[in-house]
C-alpha atoms as a PDB file:
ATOM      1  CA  UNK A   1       0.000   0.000   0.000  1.00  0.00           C
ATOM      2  CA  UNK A   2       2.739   2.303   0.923  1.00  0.00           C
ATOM      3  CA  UNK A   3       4.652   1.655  -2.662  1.00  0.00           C
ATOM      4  CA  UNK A   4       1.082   2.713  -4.152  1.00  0.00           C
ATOM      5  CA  UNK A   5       0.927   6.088  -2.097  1.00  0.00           C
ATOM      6  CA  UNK A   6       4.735   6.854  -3.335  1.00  0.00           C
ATOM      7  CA  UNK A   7       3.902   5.999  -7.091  1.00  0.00           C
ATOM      8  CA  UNK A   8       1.465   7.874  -7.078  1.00  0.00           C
ATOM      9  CA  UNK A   9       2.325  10.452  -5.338  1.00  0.00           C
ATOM     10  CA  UNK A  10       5.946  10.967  -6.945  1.00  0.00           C
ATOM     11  CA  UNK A  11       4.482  12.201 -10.443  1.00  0.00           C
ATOM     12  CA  UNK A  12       2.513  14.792  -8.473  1.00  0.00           C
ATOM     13  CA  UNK A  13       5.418  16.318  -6.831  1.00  0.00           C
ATOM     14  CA  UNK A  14       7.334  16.456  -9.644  1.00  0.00           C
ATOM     15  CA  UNK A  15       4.449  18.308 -11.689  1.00  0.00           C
ATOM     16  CA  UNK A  16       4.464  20.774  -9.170  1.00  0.00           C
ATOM     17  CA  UNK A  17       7.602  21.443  -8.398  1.00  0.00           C
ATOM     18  CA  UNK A  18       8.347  22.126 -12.418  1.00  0.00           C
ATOM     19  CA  UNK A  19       5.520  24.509 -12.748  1.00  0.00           C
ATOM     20  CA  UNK A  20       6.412  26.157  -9.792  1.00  0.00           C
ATOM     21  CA  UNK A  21       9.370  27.859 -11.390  1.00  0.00           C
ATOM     22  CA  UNK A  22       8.120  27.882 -14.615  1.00  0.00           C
ATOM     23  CA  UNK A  23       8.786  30.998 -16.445  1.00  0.00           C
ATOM     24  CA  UNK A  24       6.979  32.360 -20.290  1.00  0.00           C
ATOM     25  CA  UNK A  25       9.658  33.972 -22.609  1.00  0.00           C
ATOM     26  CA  UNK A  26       8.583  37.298 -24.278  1.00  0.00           C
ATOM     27  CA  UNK A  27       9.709  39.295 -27.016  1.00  0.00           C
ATOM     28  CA  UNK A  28       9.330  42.483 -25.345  1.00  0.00           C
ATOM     29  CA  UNK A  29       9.968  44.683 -22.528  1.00  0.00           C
ATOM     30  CA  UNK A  30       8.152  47.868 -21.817  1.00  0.00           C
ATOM     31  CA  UNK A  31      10.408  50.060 -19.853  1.00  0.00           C
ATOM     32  CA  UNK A  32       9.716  53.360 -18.192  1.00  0.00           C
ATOM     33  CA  UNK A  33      12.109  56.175 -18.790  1.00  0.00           C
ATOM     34  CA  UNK A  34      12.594  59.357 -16.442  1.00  0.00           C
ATOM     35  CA  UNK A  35      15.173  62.099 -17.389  1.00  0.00           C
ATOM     36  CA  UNK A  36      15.438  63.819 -13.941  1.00  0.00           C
ATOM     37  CA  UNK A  37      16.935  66.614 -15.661  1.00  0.00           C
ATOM     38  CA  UNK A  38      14.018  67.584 -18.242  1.00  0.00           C
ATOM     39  CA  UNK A  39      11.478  66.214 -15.631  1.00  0.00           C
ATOM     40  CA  UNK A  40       9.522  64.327 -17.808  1.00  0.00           C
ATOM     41  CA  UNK A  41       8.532  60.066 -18.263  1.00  0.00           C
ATOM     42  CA  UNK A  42       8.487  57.990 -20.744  1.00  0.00           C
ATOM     43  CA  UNK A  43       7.466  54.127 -21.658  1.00  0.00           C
ATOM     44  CA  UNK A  44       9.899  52.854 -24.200  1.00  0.00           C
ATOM     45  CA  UNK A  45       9.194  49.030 -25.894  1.00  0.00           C
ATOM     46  CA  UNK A  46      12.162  47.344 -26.066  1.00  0.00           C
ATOM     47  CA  UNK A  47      12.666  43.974 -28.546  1.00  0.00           C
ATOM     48  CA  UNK A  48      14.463  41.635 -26.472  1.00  0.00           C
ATOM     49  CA  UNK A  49      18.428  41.227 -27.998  1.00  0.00           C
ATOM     50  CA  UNK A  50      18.294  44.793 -29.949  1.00  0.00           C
ATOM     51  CA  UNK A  51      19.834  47.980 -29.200  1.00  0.00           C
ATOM     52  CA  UNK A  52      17.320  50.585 -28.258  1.00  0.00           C
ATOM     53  CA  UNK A  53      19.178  54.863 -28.066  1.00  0.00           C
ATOM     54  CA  UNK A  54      17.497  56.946 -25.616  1.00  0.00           C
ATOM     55  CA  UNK A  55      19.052  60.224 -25.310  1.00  0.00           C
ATOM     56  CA  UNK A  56      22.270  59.452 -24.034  1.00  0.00           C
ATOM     57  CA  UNK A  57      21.690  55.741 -22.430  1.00  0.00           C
ATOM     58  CA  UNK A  58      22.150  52.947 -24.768  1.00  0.00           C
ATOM     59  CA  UNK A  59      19.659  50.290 -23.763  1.00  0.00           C
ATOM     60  CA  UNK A  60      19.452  46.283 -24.673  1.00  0.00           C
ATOM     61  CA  UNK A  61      17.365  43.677 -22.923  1.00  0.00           C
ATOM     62  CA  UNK A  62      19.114  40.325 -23.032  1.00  0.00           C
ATOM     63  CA  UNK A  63      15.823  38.447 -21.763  1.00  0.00           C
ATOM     64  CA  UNK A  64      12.511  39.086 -20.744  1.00  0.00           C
ATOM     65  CA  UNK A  65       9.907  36.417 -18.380  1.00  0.00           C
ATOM     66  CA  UNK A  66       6.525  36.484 -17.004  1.00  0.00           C
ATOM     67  CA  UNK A  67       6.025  34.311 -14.522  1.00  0.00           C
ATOM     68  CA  UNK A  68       3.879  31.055 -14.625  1.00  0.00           C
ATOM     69  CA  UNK A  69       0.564  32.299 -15.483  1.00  0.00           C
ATOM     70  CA  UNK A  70      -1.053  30.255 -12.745  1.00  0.00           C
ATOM     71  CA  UNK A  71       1.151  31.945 -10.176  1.00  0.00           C
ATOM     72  CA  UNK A  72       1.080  35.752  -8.733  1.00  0.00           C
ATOM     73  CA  UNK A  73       1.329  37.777 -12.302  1.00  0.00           C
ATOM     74  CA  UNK A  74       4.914  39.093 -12.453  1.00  0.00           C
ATOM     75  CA  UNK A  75       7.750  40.193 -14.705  1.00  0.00           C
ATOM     76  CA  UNK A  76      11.554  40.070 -14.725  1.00  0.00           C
ATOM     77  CA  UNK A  77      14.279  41.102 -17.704  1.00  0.00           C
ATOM     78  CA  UNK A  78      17.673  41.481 -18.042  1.00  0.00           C
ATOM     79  CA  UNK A  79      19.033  44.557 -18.829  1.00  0.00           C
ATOM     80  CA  UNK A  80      21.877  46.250 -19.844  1.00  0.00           C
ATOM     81  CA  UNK A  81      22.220  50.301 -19.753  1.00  0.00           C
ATOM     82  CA  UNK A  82      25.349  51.886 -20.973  1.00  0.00           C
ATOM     83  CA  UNK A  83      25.614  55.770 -21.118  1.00  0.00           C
ATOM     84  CA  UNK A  84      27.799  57.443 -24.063  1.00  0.00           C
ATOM     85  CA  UNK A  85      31.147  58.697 -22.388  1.00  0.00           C
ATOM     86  CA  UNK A  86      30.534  56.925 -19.155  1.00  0.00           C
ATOM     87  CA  UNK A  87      30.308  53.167 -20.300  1.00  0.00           C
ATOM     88  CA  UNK A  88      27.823  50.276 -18.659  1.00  0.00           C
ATOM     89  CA  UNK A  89      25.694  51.629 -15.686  1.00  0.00           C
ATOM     90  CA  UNK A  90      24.047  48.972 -15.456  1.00  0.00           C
ATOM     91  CA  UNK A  91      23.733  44.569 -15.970  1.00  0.00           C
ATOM     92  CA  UNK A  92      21.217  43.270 -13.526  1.00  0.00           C
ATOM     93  CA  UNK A  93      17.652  41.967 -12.967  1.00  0.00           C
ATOM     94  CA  UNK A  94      14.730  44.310 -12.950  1.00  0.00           C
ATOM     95  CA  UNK A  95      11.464  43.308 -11.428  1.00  0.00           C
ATOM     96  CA  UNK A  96       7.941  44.483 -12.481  1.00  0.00           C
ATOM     97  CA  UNK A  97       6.724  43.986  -9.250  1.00  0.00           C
ATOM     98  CA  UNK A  98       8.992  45.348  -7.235  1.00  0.00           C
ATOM     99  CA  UNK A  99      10.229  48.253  -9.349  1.00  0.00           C
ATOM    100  CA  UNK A 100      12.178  49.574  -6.341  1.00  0.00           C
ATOM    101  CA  UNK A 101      14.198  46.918  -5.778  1.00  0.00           C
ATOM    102  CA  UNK A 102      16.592  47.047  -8.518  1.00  0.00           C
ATOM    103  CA  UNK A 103      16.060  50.042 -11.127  1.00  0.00           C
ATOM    104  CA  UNK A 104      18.974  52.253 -12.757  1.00  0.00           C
ATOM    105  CA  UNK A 105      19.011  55.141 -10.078  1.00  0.00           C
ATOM    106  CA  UNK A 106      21.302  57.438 -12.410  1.00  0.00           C
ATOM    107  CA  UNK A 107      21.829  61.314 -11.830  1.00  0.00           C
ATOM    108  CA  UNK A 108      20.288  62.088 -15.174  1.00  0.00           C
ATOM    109  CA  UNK A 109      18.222  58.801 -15.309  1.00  0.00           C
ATOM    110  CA  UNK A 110      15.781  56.091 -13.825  1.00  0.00           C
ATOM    111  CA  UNK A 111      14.392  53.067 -15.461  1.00  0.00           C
ATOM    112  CA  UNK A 112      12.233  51.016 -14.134  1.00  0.00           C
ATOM    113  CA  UNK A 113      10.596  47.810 -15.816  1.00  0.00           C
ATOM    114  CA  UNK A 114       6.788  48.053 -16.637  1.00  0.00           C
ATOM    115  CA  UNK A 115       5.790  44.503 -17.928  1.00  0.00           C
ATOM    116  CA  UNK A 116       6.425  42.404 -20.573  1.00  0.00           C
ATOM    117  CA  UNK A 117       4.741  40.974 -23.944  1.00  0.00           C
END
């Protein structure tokens, strides 16, 4: 009876613990630009593996995930922000959710990740 409960049991675990960090690849990340300096915002679509020039920051997103649909709703990407003159600011994780967490905090610039699509 006890070899019955594992069998069947086993297959269930393993179901759920594969969904559980399941991620969605998209093809886009919507990004929200602020220039401190000009005080104004904007959202900028970004194609995941091109270049994207913004004023002076040179932008690419190397990937971008949604979370398992069946989970909380969230969003992650890489990204990579160089300025011209100053090099890479920044290679790191952003989070939709928690848009605080890791953002470019720049002098000139923040950027923040929106969602993705």
């Amino acid at each position: 009876m006890k070899f019955l409960k594992v069998l069947f049991l086993t297959p269930l675990f393993l179901l759920y613990s594969m969904s559980a960090d399941a991620y969605v690849n998209r093809d886009t990340a919507i990004v929200r630009i602020m220039n401190k300096a000009a005080g104004k915002v904007q959202t900028v679509s970004m194609p995941v593996g091109q270049n994207i020039q913004f004023e002076k920051l040179n932008l690419i997103v190397r990937s971008c995930k949604q979370t398992d649909p069946f989970d909380a709703e969230d969003y992650f990407a890489f990204i990579e922000i160089s300025e011209q003159g100053e090099g890479l600011l920044f290679s790191n994780w952003m989070s939709a959710n928690e848009p605080g967490d890791n953002p470019l905090q720049d002098a000139d610039y923040d950027v923040w990740l929106v969602t993705c699509e």
